[in-house]
Protein backbone atom coordinates (compact mmCIF):
# COMPACT_ATOMS: atom_id res chain seq x y z
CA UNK A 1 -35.58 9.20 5.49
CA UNK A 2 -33.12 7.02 7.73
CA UNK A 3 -29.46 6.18 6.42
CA UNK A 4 -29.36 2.63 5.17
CA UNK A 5 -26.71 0.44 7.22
CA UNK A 6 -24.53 -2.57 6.77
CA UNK A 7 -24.16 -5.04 9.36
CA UNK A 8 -25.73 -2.25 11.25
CA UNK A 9 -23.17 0.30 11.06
CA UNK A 10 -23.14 3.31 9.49
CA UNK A 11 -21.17 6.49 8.69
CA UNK A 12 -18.01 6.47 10.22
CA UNK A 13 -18.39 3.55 12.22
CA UNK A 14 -19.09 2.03 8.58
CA UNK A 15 -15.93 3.05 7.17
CA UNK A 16 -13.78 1.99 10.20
CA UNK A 17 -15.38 -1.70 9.94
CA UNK A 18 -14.25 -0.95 5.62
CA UNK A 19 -10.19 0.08 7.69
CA UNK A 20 -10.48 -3.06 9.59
CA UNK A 21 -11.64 -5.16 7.16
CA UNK A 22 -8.66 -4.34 5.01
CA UNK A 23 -6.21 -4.10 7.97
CA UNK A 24 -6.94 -8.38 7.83
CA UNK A 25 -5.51 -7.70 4.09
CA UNK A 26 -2.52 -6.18 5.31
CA UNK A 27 -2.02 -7.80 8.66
CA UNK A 28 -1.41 -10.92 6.35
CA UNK A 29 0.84 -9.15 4.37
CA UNK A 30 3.20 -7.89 7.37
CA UNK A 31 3.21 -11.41 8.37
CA UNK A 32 3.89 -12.98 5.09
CA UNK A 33 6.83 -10.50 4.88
CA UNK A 34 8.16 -11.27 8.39
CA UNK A 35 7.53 -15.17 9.47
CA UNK A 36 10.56 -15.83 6.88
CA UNK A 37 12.78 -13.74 8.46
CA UNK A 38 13.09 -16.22 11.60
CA UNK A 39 13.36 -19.43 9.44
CA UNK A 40 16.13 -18.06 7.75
CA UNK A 41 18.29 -18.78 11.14
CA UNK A 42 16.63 -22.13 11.64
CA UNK A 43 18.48 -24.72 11.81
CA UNK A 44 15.49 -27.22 11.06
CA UNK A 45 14.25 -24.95 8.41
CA UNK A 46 18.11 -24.75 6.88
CA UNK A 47 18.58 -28.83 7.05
CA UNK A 48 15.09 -29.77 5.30
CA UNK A 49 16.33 -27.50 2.52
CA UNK A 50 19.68 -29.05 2.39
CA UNK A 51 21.57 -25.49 3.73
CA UNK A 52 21.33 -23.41 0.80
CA UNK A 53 23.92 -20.56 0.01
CA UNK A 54 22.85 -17.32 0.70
CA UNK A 55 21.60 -17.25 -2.90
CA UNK A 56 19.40 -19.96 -2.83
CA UNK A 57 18.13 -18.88 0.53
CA UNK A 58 17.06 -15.03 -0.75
CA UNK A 59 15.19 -16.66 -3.68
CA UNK A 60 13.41 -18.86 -0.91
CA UNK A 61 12.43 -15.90 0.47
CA UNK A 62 11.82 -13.51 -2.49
CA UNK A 63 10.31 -15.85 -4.34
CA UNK A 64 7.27 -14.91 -2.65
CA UNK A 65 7.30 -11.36 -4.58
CA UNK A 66 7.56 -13.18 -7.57
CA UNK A 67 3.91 -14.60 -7.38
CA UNK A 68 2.93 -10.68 -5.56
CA UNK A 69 4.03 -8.98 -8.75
CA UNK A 70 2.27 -11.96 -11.28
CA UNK A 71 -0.91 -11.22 -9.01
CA UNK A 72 -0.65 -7.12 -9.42
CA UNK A 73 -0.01 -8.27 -13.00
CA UNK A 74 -3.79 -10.21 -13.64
CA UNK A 75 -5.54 -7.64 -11.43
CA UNK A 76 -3.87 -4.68 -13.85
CA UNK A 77 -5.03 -7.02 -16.86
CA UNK A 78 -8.31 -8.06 -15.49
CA UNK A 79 -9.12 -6.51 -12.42
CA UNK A 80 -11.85 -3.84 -13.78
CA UNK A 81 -13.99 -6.41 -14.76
CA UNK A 82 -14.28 -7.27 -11.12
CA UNK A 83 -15.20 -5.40 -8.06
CA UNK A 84 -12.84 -4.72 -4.86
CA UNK A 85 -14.50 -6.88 -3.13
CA UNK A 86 -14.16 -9.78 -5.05
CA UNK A 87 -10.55 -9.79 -5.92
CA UNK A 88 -9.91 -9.32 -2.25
CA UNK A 89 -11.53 -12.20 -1.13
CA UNK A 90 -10.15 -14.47 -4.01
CA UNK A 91 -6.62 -13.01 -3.08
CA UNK A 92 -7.10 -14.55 0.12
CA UNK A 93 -8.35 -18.13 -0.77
CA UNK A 94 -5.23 -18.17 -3.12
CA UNK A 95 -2.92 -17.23 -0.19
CA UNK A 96 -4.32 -20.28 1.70
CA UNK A 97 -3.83 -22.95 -1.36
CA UNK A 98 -0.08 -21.28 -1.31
CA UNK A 99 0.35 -21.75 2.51
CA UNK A 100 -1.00 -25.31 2.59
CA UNK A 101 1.60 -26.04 -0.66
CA UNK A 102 4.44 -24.18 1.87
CA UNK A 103 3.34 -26.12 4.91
CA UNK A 104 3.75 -29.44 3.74
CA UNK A 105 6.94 -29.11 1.69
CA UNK A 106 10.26 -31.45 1.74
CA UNK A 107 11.94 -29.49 -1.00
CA UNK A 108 13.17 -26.08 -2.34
CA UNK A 109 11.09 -26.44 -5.54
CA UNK A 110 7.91 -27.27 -4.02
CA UNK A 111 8.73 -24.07 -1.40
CA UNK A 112 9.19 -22.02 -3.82
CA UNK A 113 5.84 -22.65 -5.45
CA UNK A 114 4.37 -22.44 -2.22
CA UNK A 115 5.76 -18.81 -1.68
CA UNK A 116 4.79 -17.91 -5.94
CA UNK A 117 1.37 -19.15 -5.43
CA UNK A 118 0.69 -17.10 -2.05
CA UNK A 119 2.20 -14.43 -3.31
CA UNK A 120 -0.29 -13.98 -6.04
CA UNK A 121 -2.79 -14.22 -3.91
CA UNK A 122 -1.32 -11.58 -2.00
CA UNK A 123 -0.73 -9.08 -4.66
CA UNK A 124 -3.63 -9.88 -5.94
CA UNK A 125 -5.02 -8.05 -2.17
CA UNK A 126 -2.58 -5.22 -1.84
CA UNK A 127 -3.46 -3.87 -5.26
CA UNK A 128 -7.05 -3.37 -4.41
CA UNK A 129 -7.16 -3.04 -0.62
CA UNK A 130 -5.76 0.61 -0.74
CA UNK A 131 -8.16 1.66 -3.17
CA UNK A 132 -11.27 0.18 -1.48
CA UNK A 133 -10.25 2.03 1.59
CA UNK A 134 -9.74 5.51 0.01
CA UNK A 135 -13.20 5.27 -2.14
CA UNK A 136 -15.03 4.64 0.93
CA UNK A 137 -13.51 7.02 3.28
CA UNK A 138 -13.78 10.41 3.21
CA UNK A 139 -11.21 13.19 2.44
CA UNK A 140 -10.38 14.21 5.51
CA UNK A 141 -9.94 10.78 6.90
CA UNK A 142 -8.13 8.91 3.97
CA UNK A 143 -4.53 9.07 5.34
CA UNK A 144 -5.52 8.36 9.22
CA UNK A 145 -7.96 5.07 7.58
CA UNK A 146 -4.60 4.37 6.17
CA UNK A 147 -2.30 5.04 9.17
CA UNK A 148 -3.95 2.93 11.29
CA UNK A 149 -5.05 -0.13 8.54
CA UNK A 150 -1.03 -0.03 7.81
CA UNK A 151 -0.10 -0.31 11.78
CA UNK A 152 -2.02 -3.96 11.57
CA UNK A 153 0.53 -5.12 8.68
CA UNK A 154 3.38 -4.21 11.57
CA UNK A 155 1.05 -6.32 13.77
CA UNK A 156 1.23 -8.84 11.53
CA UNK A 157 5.47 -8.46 11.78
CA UNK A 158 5.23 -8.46 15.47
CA UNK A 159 3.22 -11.97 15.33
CA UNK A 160 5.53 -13.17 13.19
CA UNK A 161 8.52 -12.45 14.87
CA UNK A 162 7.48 -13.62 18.13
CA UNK A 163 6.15 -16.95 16.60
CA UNK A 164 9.09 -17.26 15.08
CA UNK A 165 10.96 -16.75 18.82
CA UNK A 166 8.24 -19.21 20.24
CA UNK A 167 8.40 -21.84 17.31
CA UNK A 168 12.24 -21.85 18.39
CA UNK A 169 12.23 -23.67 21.29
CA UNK A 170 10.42 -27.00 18.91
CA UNK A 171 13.11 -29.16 17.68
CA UNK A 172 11.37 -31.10 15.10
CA UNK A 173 10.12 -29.35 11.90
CA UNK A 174 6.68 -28.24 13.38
CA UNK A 175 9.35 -25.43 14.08
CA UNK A 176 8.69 -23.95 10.89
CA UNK A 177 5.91 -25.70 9.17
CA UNK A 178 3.51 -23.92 11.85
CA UNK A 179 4.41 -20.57 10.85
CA UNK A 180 3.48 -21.33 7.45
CA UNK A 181 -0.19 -22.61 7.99
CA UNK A 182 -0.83 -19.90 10.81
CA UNK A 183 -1.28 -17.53 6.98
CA UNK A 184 -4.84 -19.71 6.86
CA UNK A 185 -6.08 -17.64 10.15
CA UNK A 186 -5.93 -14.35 8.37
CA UNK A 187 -7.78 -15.64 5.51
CA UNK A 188 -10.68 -17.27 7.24
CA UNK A 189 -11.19 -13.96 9.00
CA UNK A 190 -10.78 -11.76 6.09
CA UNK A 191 -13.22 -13.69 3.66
CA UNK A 192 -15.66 -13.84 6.40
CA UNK A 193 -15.78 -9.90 6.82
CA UNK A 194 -15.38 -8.61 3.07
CA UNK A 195 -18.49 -10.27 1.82
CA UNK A 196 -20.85 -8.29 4.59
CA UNK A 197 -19.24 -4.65 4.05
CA UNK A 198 -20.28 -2.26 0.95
CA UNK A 199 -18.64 -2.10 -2.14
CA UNK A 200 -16.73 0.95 -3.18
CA UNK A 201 -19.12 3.73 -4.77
CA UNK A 202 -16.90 5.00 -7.15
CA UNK A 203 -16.17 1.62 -8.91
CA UNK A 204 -20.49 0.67 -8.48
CA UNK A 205 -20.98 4.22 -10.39
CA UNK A 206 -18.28 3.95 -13.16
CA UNK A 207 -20.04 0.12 -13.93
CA UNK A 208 -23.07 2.28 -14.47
CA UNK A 209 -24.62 1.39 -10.87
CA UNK A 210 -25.41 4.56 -9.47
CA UNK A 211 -28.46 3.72 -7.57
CA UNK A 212 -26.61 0.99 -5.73
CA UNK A 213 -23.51 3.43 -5.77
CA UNK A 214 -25.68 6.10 -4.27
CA UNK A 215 -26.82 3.72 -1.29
CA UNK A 216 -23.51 2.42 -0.52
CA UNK A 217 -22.12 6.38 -0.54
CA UNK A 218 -25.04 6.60 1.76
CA UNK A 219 -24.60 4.11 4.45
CA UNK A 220 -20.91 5.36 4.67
CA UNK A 221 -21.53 9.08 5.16
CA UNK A 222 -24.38 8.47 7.55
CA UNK A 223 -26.89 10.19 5.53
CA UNK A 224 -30.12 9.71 4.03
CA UNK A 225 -30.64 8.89 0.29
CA UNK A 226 -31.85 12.66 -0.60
CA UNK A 227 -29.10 14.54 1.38
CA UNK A 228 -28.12 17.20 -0.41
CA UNK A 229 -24.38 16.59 0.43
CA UNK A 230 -25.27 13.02 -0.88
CA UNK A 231 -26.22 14.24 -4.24
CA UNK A 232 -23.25 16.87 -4.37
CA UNK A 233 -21.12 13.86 -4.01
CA UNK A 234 -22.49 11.67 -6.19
CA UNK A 235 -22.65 14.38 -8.67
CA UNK A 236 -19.09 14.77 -8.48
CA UNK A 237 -18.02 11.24 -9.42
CA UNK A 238 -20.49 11.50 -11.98
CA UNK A 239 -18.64 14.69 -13.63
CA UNK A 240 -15.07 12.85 -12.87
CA UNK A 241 -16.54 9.65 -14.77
CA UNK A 242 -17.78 11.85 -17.26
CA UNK A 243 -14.66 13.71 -17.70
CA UNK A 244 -12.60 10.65 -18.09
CA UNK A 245 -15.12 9.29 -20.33
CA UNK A 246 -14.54 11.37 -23.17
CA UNK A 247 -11.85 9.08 -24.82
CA UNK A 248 -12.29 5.26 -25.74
CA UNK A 249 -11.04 3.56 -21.77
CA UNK A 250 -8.63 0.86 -22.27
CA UNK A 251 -5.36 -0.60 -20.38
CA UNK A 252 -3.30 1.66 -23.27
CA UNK A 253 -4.56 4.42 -21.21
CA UNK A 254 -1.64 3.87 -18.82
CA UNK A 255 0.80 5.49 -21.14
CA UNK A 256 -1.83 8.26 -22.75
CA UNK A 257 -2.70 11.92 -21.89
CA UNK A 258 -6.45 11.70 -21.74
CA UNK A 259 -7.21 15.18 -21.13
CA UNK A 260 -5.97 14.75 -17.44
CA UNK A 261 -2.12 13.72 -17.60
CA UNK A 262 -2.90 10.11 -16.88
CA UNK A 263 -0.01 8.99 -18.19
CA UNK A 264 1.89 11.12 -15.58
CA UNK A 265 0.08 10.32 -12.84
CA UNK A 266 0.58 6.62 -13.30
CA UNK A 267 4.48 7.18 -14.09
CA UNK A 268 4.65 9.25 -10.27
CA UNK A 269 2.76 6.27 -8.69
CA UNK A 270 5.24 3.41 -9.80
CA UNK A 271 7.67 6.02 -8.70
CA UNK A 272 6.36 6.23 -5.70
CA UNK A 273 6.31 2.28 -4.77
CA UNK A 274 9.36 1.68 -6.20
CA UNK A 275 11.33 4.65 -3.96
CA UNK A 276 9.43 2.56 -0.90
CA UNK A 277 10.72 -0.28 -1.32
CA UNK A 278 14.75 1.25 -2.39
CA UNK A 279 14.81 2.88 1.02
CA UNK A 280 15.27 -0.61 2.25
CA UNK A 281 12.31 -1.04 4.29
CA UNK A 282 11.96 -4.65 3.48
CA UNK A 283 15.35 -5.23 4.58
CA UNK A 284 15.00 -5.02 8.11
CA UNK A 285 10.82 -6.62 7.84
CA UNK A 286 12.41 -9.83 5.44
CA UNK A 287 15.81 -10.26 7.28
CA UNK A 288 15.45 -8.50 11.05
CA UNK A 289 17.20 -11.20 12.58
CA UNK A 290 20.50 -12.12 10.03
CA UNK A 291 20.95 -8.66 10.15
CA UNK A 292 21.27 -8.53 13.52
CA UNK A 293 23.09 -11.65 13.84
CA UNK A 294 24.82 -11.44 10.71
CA UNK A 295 25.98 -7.75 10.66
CA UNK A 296 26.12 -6.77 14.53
CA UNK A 297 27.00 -10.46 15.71
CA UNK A 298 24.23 -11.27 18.16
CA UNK A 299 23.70 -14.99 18.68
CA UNK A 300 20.57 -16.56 17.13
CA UNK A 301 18.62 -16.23 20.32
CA UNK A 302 19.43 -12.46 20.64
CA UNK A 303 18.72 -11.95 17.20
CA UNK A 304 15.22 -13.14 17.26
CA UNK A 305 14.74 -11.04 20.63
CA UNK A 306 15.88 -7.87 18.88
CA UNK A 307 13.65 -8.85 15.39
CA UNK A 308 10.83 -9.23 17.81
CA UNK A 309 11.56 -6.10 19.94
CA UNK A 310 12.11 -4.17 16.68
CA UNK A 311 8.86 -5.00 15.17
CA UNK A 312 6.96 -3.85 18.43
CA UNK A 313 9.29 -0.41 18.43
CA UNK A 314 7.80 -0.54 14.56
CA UNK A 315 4.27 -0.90 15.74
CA UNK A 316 4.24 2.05 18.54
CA UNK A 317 5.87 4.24 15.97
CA UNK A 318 2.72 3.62 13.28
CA UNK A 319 0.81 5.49 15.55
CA UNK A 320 2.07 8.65 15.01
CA UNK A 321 1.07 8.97 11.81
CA UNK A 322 -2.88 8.63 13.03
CA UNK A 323 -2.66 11.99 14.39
CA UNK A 324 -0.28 13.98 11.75
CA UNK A 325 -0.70 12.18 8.22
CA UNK A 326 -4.08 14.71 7.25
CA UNK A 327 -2.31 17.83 9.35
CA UNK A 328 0.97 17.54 7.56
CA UNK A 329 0.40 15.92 3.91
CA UNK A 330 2.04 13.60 2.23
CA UNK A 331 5.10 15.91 0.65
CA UNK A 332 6.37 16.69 3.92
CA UNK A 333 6.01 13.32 5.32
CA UNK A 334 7.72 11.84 2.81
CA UNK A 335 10.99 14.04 2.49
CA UNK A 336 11.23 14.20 6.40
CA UNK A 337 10.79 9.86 6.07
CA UNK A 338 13.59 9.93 3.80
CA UNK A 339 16.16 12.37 5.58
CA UNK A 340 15.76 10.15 8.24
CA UNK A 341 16.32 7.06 6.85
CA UNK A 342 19.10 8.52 4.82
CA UNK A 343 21.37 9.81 8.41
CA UNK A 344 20.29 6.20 9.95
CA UNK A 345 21.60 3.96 7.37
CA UNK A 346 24.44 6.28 6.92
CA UNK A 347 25.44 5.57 10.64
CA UNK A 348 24.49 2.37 10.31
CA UNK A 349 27.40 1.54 8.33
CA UNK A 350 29.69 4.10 10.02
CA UNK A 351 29.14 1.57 13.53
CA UNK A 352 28.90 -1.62 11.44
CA UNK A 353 32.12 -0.52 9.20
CA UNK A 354 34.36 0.80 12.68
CA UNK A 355 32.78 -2.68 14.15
CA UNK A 356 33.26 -2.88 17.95
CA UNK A 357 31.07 -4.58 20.74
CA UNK A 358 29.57 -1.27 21.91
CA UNK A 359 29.15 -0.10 17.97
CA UNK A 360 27.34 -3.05 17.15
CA UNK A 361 24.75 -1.89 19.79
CA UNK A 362 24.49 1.82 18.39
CA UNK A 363 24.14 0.08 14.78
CA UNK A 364 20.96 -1.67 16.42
CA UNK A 365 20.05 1.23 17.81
CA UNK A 366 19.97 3.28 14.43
CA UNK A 367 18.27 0.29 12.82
CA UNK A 368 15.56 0.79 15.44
CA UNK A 369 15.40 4.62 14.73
CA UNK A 370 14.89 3.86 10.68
CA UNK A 371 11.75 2.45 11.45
CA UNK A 372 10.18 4.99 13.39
CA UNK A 373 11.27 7.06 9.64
CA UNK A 374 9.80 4.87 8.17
CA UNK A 375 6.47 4.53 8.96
CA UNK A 376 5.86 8.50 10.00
CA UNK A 377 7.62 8.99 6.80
CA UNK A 378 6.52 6.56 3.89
CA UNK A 379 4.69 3.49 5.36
CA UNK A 380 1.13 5.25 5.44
CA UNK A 381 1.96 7.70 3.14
CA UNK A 382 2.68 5.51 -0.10
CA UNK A 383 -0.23 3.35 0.34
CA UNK A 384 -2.37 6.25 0.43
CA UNK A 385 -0.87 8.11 -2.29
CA UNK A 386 -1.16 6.46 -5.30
CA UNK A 387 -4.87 6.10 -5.14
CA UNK A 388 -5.15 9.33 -4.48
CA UNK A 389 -3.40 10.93 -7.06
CA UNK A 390 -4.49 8.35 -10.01
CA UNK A 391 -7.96 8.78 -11.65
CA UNK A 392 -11.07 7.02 -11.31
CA UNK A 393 -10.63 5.55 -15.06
CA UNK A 394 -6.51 4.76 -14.27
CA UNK A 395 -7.22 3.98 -10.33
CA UNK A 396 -7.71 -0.06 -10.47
CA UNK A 397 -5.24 -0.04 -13.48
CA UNK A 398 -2.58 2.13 -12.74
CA UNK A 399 -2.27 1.17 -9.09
CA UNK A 400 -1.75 -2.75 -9.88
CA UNK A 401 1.06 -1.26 -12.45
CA UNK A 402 1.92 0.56 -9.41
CA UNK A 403 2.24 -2.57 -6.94
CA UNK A 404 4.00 -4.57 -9.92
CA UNK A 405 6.91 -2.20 -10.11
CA UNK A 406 6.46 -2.04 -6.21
CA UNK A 407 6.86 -6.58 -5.71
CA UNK A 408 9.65 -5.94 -8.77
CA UNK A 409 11.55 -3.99 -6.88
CA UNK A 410 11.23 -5.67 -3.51
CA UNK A 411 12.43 -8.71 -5.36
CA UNK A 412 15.20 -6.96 -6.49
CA UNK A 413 16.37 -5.58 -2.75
CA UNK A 414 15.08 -9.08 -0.67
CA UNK A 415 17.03 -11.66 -3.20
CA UNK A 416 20.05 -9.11 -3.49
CA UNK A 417 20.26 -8.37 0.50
CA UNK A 418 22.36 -11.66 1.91
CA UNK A 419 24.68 -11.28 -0.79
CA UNK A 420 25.20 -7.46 -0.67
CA UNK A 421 26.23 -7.96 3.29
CA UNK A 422 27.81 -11.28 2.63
CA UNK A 423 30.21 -9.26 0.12
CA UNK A 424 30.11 -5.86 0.79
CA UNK A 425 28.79 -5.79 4.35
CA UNK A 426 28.63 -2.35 5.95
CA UNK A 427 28.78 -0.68 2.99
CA UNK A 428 25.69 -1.99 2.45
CA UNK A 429 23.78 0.69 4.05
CA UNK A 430 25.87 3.06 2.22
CA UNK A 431 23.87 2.42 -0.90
CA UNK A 432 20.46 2.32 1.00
CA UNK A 433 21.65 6.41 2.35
CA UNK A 434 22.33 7.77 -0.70
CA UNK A 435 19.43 6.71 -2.12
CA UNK A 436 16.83 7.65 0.73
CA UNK A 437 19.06 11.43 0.03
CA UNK A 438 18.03 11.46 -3.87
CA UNK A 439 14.59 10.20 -2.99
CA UNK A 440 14.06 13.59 -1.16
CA UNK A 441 15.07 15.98 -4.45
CA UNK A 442 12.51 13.44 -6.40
CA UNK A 443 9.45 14.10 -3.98
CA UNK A 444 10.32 17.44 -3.86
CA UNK A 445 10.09 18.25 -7.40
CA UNK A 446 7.45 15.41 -8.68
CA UNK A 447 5.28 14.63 -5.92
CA UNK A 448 2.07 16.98 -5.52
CA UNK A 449 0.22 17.29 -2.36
CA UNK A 450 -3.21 15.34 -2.52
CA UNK A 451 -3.92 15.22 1.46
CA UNK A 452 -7.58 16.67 2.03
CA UNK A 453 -9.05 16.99 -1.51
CA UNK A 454 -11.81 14.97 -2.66
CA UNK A 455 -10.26 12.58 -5.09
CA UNK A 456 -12.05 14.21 -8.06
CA UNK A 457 -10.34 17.07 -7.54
CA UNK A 458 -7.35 16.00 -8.11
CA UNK A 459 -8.37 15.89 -11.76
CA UNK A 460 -8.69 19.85 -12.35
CA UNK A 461 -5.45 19.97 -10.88
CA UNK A 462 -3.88 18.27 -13.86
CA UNK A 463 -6.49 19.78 -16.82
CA UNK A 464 -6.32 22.12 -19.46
CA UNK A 465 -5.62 25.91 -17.85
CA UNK A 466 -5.91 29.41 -19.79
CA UNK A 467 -5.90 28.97 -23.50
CA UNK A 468 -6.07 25.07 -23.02
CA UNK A 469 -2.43 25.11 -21.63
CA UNK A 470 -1.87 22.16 -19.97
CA UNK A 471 -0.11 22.53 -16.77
CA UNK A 472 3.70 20.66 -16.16
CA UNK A 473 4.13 18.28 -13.38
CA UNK A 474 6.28 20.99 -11.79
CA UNK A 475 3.54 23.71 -11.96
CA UNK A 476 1.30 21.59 -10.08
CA UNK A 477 3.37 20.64 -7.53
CA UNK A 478 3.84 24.21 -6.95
CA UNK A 479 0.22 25.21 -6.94
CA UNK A 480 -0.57 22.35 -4.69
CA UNK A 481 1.88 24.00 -2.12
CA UNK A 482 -0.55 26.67 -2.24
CA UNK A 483 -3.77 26.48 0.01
CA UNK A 484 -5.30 29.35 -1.88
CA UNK A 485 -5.34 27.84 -4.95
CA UNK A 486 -6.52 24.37 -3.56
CA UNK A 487 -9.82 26.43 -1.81
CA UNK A 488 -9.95 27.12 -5.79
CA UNK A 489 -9.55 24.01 -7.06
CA UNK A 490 -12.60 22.55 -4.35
CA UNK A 491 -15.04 25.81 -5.81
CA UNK A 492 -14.26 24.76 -9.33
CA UNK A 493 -15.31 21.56 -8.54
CA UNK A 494 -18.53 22.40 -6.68
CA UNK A 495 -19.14 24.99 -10.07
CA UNK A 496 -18.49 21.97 -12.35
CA UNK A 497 -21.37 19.84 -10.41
CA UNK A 498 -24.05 23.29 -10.77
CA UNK A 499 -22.93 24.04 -14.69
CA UNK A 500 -23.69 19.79 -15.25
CA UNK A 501 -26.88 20.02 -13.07
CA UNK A 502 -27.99 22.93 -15.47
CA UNK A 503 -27.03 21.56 -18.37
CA UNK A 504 -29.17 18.26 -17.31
CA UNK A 505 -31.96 20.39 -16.70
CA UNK A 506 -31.81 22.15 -20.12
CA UNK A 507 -31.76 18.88 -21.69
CA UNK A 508 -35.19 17.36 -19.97
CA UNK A 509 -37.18 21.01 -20.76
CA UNK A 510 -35.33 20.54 -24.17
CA UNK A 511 -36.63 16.69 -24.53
CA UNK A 512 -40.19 17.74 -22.95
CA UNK A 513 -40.86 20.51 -25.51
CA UNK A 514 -39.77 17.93 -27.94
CA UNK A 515 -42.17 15.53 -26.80
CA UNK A 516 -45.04 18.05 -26.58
C-alpha cells in the first residue's frame, strides 16, 4: 500500500510545504511589525496625522497589538471548535479588511482601527500557526521547521524596511499608503496554500477523526496506512488523548492540575512569551530607524539604510539556528540568547550614555550584535516551545493565553519605547540588560528541555511518580537535563502504547465471549 499525498507531496517534502505555508503566516507578521517603523520618520505619514507627540505616535503603532491580543483572546475562547486550518485562513482575510481600513485613512482614529482590526486577524494566525507546524512535523525536525518558518517573518522585516527606504523617495502620500495595502499580497498567497495542505493529526484525532487523522499522519511521514510506525504513532496520541481525557475538558483547565500539571505548563508558556518580548526584541523590529536616528543621531536617510541593513544582518543570523536548534535544545539556547542580549544592551547604553560620533557607531554596532542573540537565542526557540511543552487538551488553549500575554506585553514595551528614550534615553537599555540577566536564572530553574521528544511524552514527564508523587517543576527540569532518563521517558511511552493495545485486545475476546 502506497502513502497517500497532498498536492502530490509527501513525507518530508509534505511537511516543508506545512513550514512554508506557515512561513506566509509569519512573513506577514515580520512585516506588519516592521513597515511602521519607517512611517514613523515620514514626514507625509507625520503631516496626514497632524504630528502627533511621541505618545500618540506609539499608540499608532501599538495599537496594532491591541487587536493581536483581542484575536489570541477569541481563538483561546473559541478556537477548539475550529481546526488550524481554518482560523489561519480567516486570520488572514481579517488582516486584509484591516489593511484596506489602514490604506485609505485621513485620520488617527480611523488608523487606529485599521491597525486593531489587522491585528486580530493577525493574532488570530500566530496563535495557531506554531501549533500546526509542530503537530505535523516530526520530533526531530520541530525546532529546524521552526528556525527556518521564523527566518521568513525577518524576511518579512527586510521587505518592509527596504519598502519603506524605496517608498521614501514619493512625495505625495502613496509614500505610506502603499506599504499598508502591500499586507493584501501575503494574504492572497497564504489563503491560497492553507486550504490544499493537511490538517494537523493530533487536533483531527482529539475531534474523534482518527481515520482521517491516521491518513493525514500518513501522507506526512511518507508511509503507508498499515505501517507499523504509523500505528505506534497514532497509538500514542490516542493514549495522550486518553490520558487527558480522564477529567471533564473545559477552558477552566488552564488554571487546573489534571493529572499532568497543566496548570504549570500553561503558567511557563505565558512566561515564556512574555520574557520574549521584555528582552526588547520588538524595539529594534517596531522602531529600527528612530532609534537609530533618534538615539545615535543618523539623519533620516541613514537611519532607514541602517533599519534596512539591520534587518538583512537579522535574516543571515536566523540561519544558524537551522543547524543547532535540535543539537543544542531549547534551555541552552535560550540562556546563551539572553546573556547576549543582556552585555549588548548594557553597552548599548554605555556608547549611547558617553555619546560621541565614533560611540554612536559602536552603539549601532551592538544593536546589530543583539539580533544575531536574538534569533540563535529566543526567536525560534519561543515559538517552538510553548507547543511543545503544553498538552494536546491545553495546546490550542493555553498557547492563545500564551500569545495574549505575549501582544500584552509587546504593547506594553512598543507604546512605552519613544517615551522611555525621549525621557530617559540611554538608560533605556539599562532596563532592557537587567532584565535579559534575570531572564537567564528564570529559564534556568523553570524551563525544561522538550527538544527531540515526541510531544506525548512530554506528558509522563509531568505525571504521577512512585507512590503517586507528583513531580515539582524543579525536579523535572532536572531530569530533563538528563538523557538517561529521557531514553526512559520514550520506553515508557512505547510500554504505555503495548499495555493499551493489550488491554484493547482483552476487551474484544471479553465482548466476543459475551456475545457467544
Amino acid at each position: 500500500m502506497t502513502s497517500p499525498t497532498f498536492i502530490k507531496l509527501k513525507g518530508q517534502n509534505l511537511v516543508y510545504a506545512v513550514t512554508f505555508a506557515c512561513s506566509i503566516g509569519f512573513l506577514l507578521f515580520g512585516y506588519d511589525l516592521g513597515f511602521m517603523g519607517g512611517l514613523t520618520t515620514s514626514t507625509t505619514f507625520l503631516r496626514t496625522f497632524e504630528d502627533p507627540n511621541a505618545s500618540l505616535l506609539g499608540f499608532l503603532v501599538s495599537s496594532y497589538e491591541i487587536g493581536a491580543l483581542l484575536g489570541a483572546v477569541f481563538v483561546f475562547l473559541l478556537g477548539d471548535r475550529f481546526g488550524r486550518k481554518p482560523i489561519m485562513v480567516t486570520g488572514a482575510v481579517v488582516v486584509s479588511v484591516g489593511a484596506a481600513v489602514q490604506t485609505s485613512s485621513f485620520g488617527s482614529a480611523q488608523f487606529i482601527v485599521g491597525r486593531i482590526v489587522a491585528g486580530f486577524g493577525l493574532g488570530m494566525m500566530t496563535s495557531v500557526i506554531p501549533i500546526w507546524l509542530i503537530e505535523c512535523a516530526t520530533p526531530k525536525s520541530r525546532g529546524r521547521m521552526m528556525a527556518m518558518q521564523l527566518s521568513n517573518l525577518i524576511m518579512g522585516l527586510i521587505i518592509a524596511n527596504w519598502l519603506d527606504y524605496g517608498m521614501a523617495f514619493f512625495t505625495t502620500s502613496v509614500q505610506w499608503r502603499f506599504p499598508c495595502a502591500f499586507q493584501i499580497v501575503f494574504v492572497l498567497i497564504a489563503v491560497s496554500l492553507v486550504p490544499l495542505l493537511p490538517e494537523s493529526p493530533r487536533y483531527l484525532a482529539k475531534m474523534g477523526k482518527v481515520e482521517k487523522a491516521r491518513y493525514n499522519l500518513a501522507a506526512l511521514r511518507g508511509l503507508a496506512l498499515d505501517d507499523d510506525e504509523l500505528k505506534l504513532e497514532i497509538r500514542q496520541i490516542q493514549i495522550a488523548i486518553d490520558l487527558e481525557n480522564e477529567e471533564t475538558g473545559g477552558w477552566s483547565d488552564i488554571v487546573k492540575d489534571g493529572g499532568i500539571s497543566g496548570s504549570t505548563r500553561v503558567a511557563i508558556a505565558m512566561l515564556a512569551n512574555a520574557l520574549q518580548q521584555l528582552t526588547g526584541s520588538n524595539v529594534m523590529s517596531s522602531y529600527g530607524s528612530y532609534i537609530f536616528q533618534t538615539s545615535i543621531g543618523l539623519s533620516r536617510h541613514d537611519s532607514l539604510l541602517a533599519a534596512g541593513g539591520l534587518q538583512i544582518f537579522f535574516f543571515l543570523s536566523s540561519i544558524i539556528p537551522w543547524f543547532i536548534i535540535d543539537r543544542v535544545g531549547r534551555r541552552k539556547l535560550f540562556m546563551f540568547g539572553s546573556a547576549g542580549m543582556a552585555i549588548c544592551m548594557g553597552l548599548s547604553a554605555v556608547f549611547i550614555g558617553v555619546k560621541g560620533y565614533n560611540l554612536g557607531y559602536g552603539a549601532a554596532v551592538m544593536l546589530y550584535l543583539y539580533q544575531t542573540c536574538f534569533t540563535v537565542g529566543w526567536q525560534s526557540n519561543m515559538w517552538v516551545y510553548p507547543s511543545e511543552l503544553l498538552p494536546l487538551k491545553l495546546r490550542l488553549r493555553g498557547a492563545a493565553l500564551s500569545v495574549v500575554i505575549q501582544w500584552l506585553t509587546t504593547f506594553l514595551v512598543v507604546e512605552i519605547t519613544p517615551i522611555m528614550i525621549t525621557n530617559i534615553g540611554y538608560k533605556s537599555y539599562i532596563i532592557f540588560a537587567a532584565i535579559n540577566l534575570v531572564t537567564i536564572f528564570i529559564v534556568y530553574f523553570y524551563f525544561p528541555e522538550t527538544s527531540n521528544l515526541p510531544l506525548e511524552a512530554v506528558d509522563i514527564l509531568f505525571r504521577d511518580r512512585q507512590a503517586g508523587q507528583r513531580p515539582s517543576i524543579y525536579r523535572v527540569v532536572r531530569d530533563t537535563t538528563d538523557k538517561d532518563f529521557l531514553a526512559g521517558v520514550e520506553m515508557e511511552l512505547r510500554a504505555d502504547v503495548e499495555d493499551a493495545e493489550v488491554k484493547q485486545g482483552t476487551a474484544h475476546i471479553e465482548v466476543m465471549e459475551k456475545h457467544d
